[in-house]
Protein backbone atom coordinates (compact mmCIF):
# COMPACT_ATOMS: atom_id res chain seq x y z
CA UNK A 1 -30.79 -31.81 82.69
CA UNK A 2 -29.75 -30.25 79.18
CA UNK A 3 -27.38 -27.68 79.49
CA UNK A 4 -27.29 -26.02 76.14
CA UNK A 5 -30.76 -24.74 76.27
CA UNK A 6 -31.99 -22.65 79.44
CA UNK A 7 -35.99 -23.30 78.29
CA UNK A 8 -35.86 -27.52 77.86
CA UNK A 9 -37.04 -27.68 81.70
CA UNK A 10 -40.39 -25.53 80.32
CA UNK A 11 -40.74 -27.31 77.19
CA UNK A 12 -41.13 -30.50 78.83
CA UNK A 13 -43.58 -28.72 81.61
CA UNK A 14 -46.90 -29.35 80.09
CA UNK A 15 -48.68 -26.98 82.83
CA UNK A 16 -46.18 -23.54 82.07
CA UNK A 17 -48.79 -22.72 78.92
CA UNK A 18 -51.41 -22.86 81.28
CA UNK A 19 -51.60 -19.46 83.14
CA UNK A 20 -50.96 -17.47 79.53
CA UNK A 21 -54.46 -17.76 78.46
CA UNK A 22 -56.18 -17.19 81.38
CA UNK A 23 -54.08 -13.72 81.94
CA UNK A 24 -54.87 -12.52 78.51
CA UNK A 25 -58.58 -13.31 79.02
CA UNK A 26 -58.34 -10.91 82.18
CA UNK A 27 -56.55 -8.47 80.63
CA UNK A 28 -58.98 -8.29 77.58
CA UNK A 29 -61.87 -7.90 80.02
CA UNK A 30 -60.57 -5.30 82.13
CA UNK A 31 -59.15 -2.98 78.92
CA UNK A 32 -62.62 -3.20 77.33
CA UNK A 33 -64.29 -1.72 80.64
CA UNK A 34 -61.63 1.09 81.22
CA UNK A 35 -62.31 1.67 77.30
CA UNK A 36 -66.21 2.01 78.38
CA UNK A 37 -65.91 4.10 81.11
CA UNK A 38 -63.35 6.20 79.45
CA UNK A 39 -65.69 6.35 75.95
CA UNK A 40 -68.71 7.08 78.28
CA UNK A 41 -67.13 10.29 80.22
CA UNK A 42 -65.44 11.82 76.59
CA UNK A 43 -69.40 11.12 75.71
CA UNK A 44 -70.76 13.39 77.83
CA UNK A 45 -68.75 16.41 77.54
CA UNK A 46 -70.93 18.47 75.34
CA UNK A 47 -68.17 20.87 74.55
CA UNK A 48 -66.78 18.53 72.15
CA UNK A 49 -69.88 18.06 70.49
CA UNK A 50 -70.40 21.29 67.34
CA UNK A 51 -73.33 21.63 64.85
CA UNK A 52 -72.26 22.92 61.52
CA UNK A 53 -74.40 25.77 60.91
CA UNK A 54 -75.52 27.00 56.65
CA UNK A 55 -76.46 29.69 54.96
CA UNK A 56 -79.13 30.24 52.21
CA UNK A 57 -79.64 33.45 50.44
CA UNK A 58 -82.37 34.04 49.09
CA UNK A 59 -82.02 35.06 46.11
CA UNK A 60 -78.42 33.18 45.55
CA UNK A 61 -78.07 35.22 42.33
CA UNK A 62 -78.76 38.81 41.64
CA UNK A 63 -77.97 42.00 39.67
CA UNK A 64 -75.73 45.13 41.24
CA UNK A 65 -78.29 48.04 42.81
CA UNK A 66 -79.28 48.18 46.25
CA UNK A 67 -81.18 45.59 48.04
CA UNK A 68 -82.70 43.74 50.29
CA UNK A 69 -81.06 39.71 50.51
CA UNK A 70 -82.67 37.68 52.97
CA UNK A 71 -80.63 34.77 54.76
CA UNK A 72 -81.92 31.44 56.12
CA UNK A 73 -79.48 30.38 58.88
CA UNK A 74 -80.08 26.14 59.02
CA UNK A 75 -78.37 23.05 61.25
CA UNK A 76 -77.71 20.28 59.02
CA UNK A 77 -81.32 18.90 59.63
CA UNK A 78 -82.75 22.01 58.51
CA UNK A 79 -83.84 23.54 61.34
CA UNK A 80 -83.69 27.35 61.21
CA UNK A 81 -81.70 28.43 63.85
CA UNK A 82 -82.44 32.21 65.43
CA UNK A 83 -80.09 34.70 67.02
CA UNK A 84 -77.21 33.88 64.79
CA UNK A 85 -75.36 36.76 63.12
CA UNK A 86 -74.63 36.71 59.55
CA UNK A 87 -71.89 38.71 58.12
CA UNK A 88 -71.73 39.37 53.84
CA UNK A 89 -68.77 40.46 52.64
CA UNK A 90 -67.10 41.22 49.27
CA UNK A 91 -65.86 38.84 47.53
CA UNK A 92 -64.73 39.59 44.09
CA UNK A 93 -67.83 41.58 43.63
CA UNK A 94 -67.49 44.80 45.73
CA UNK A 95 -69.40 45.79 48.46
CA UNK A 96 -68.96 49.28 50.48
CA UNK A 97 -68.09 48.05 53.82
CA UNK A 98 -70.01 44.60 55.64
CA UNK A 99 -73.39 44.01 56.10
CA UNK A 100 -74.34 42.64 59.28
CA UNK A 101 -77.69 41.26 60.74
CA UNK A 102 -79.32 38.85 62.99
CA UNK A 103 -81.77 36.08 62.48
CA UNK A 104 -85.21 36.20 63.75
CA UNK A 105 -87.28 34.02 65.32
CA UNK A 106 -87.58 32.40 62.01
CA UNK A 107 -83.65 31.90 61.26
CA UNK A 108 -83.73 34.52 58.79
CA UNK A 109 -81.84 37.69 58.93
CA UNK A 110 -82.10 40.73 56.32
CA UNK A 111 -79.43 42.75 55.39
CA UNK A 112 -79.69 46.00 53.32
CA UNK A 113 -76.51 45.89 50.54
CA UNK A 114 -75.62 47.82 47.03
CA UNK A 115 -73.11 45.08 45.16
CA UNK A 116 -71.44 46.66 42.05
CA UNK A 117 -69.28 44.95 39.62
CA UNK A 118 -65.52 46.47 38.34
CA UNK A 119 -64.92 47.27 34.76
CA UNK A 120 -66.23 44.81 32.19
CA UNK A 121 -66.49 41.87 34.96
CA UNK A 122 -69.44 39.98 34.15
CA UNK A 123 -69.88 38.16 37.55
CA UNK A 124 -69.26 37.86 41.32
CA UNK A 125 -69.52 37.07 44.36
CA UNK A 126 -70.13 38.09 48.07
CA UNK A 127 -68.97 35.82 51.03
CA UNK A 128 -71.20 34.53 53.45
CA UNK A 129 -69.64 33.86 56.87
CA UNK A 130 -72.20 33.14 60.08
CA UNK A 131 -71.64 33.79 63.95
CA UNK A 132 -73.23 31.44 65.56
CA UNK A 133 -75.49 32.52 69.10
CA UNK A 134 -73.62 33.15 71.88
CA UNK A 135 -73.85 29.83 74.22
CA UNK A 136 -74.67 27.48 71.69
CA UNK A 137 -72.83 24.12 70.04
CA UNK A 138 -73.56 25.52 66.72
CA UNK A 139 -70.03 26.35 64.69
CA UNK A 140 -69.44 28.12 61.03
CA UNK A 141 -66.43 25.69 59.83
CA UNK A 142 -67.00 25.47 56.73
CA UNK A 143 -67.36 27.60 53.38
CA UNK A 144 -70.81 28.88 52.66
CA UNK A 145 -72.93 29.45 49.60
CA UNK A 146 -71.72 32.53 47.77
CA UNK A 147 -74.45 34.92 46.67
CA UNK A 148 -73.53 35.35 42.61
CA UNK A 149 -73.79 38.83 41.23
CA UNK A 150 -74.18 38.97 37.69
CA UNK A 151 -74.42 42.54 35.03
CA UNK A 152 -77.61 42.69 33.75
C-alpha cells in the first residue's frame, strides 16, 4: 500500500470512474426539465409580455397657425390600435398648453393645436408621447416621431 499518495488505491481501481458519467447524465436530464417547466410558467405570464405602441402624424411637417393634426396610433405590425390617448406637447416649437385626444375606432385621434415658432427660429418640433388603453399589453417606451414645424 503506497503511503505517500492518499489516491494510488483509486488509481489502480478501474471501476471508481464508473459512477461519474452516469451521475452527470442524470443530472443533465433532470436540469433541462426543471429549465422547461420553469421556461414554460415565466411563458405564460402575460404581464411580462408589452407591445411597443407608434405614432404617425399626419402631416409630420407643418407651418405655425391653428390646426387640425391627425394621429395614427400602430403596434409594430401595423395594426391601428383604438382607445389609446395621445398627448402633443412642445418641444422646441411652442405650444399653449397640451393637446390631448383619443383614438377612434380607427386608431386615429385628432387634436386641435396653434404651434408658433420664437424669434427668427426657422424650425421645430412638438413631442409625441402615447397612453396606451387602460388593460392592455400595449406600452409607449420609446421616443416617437416628432411633428416638424417649419416658418413659411
Amino acid at each position: 500500500m503506497c503511503v505517500c499518495h492518499p489516491f494510488c488505491e483509486l488509481r489502480r481501481d478501474e471501476r471508481a470512474i464508473e459512477g461519474l458519467p452516469v451521475r452527470l447524465v442524470i443530472a443533465l436530464v433532470v436540469g433541462v426539465a426543471s429549465l422547461s417547466v420553469m421556461l414554460s410558467m415565466v411563458s405564460g405570464i402575460q404581464g411580462l409580455a408589452v407591445t411597443e405602441l407608434d405614432a404617425q402624424p399626419e402631416p409630420e411637417v407643418t407651418t405655425p397657425g391653428e390646426q387640425d393634426l391627425e394621429v395614427t396610433v400602430v403596434d409594430p405590425d401595423g395594426s391601428r390600435v383604438a382607445d389609446a390617448t395621445v398627448i402633443l406637447r412642445a418641444g422646441s416649437a411652442r405650444l399653449d398648453g397640451v393637446a390631448t385626444a383619443t383614438t377612434d375606432a380607427n386608431g386615429v385621434a385628432t387634436l386641435s393645436v396653434d404651434p408658433s415658432l420664437g424669434p427668427n427660429q426657422p424650425d421645430g418640433t412638438l413631442r409625441i408621447t402615447i397612453k396606451p388603453p387602460a388593460g392592455s399589453d400595449y406600452a409607449d417606451d420609446r421616443e416617437n416621431t416628432a411633428v416638424l414645424v417649419v416658418e413659411d
